[in-house]
Protein backbone atom coordinates (compact mmCIF):
# COMPACT_ATOMS: atom_id res chain seq x y z
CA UNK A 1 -81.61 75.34 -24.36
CA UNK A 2 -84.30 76.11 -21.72
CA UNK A 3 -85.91 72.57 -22.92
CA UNK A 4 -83.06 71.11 -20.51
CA UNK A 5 -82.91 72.86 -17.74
CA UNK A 6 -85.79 71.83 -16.05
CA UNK A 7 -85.05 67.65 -16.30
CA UNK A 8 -81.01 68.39 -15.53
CA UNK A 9 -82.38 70.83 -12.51
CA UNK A 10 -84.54 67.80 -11.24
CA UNK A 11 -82.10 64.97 -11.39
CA UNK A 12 -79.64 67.65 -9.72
CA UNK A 13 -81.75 67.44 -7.13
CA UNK A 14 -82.73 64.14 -7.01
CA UNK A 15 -78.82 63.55 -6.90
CA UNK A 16 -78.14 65.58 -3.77
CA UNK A 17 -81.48 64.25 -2.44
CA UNK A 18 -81.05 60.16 -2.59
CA UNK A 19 -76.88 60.51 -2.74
CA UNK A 20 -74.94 58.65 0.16
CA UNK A 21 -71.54 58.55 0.48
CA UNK A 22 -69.97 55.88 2.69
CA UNK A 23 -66.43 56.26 4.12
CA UNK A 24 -64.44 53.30 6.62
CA UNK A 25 -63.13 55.16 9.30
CA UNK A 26 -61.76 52.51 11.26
CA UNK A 27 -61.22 48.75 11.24
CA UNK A 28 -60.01 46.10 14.42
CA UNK A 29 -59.36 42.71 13.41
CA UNK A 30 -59.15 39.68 15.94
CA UNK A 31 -60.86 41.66 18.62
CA UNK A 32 -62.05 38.41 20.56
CA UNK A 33 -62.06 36.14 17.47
CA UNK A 34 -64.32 38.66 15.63
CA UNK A 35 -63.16 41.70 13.33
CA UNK A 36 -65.02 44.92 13.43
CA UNK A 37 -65.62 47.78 11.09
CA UNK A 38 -66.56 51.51 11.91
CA UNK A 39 -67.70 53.51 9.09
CA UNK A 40 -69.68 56.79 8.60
CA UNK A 41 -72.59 57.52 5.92
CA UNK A 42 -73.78 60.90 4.74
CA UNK A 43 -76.92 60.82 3.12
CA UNK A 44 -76.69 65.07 2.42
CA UNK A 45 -75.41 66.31 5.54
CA UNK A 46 -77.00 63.99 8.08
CA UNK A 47 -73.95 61.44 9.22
CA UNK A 48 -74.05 58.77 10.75
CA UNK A 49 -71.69 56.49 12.12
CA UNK A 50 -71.80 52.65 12.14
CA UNK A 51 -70.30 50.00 14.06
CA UNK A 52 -70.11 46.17 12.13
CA UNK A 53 -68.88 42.82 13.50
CA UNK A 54 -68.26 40.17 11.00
CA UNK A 55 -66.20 36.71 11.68
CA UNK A 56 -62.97 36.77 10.28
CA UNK A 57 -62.56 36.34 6.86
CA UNK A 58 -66.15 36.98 5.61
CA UNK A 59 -67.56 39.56 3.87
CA UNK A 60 -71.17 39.84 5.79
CA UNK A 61 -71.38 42.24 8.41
CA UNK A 62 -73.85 42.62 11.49
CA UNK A 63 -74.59 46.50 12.35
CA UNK A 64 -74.69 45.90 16.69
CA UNK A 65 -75.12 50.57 16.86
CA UNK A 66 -75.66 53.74 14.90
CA UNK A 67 -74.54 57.29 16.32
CA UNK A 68 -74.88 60.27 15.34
CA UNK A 69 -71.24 61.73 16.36
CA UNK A 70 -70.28 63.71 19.07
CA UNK A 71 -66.58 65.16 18.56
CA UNK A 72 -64.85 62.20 18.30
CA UNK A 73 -66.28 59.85 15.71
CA UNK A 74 -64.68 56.50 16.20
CA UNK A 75 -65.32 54.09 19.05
CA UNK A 76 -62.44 51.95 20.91
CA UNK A 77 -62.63 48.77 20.41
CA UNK A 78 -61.29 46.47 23.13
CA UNK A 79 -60.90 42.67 23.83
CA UNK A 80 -61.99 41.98 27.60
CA UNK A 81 -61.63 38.43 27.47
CA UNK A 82 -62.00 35.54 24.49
CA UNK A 83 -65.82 36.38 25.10
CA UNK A 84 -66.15 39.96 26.00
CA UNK A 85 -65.27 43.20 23.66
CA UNK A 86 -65.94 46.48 24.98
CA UNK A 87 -66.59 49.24 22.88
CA UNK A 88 -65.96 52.74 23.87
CA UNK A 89 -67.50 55.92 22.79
CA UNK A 90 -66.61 59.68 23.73
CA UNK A 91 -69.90 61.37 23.05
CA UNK A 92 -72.48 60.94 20.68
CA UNK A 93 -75.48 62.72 20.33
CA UNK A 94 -77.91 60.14 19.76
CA UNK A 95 -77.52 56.16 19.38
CA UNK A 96 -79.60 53.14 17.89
CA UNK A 97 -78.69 49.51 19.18
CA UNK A 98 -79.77 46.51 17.96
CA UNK A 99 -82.74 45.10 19.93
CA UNK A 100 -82.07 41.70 19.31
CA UNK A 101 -79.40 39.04 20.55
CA UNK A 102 -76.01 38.61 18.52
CA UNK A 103 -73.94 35.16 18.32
CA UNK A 104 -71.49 33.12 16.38
C-alpha cells in the first residue's frame, strides 16, 4: 500500500499546484454597443480578477485589466456616450492594463 502513496501524494500536489478555478462574477451587455464580462481566477489562493469586452454575440473576448481585489471585487460598468464606457473600481490592490490600443 505504501507503493502508492508517494505517486497519489505527488499528483495531490501537482493538483493544488497547476489547479485554477474560474468563476463569472459579473456580466453588462450593450454597454456602448459592446458586452463585457468580469470574472475572477484562483490559481491556489492568489485571485485575480478580470475584466473582458467582446462584441455582441461572439464568443472571443479581449482582457482590457487584471486586479488583484480590494474589498469590492466587481467594477461598474457605465455607458458615457455611444463611444465612451467608463469603468469603475473601489480599490484594488494592484492592476495590469493592456499596453496596447483596443478597437472594433
Amino acid at each position: 500500500m505504501g507503493f502508492l502513496y508517494l505517486p497519489l501524494a505527488l499528483l495531490r500536489g501537482l493538483v493544488i499546484a497547476t489547479a485554477c478555478f474560474t468563476e463569472v462574477l459579473a456580466e453588462a451587455r450593450g454597454v456602448s454597443g459592446f458586452d463585457f464580462e468580469v470574472n475572477e481566477t484562483d490559481c491556489w489562493h492568489s485571485p485575480a480578477v478580470s475584466v473582458y469586452v467582446l462584441k455582441p454575440g461572439r464568443s472571443k473576448k479581449t482582457r482590457l485589466f487584471q486586479y488583484h481585489r480590494g474589498t469590492n471585487p466587481v467594477p461598474i460598468i457605465t455607458s458615457i456616450d455611444e463611444r465612451t464606457v467608463q469603468i469603475s473600481l473601489a480599490n484594488a490592490s494592484s492592476i495590469s492594463c493592456r499596453s496596447d490600443k483596443w478597437g472594433h
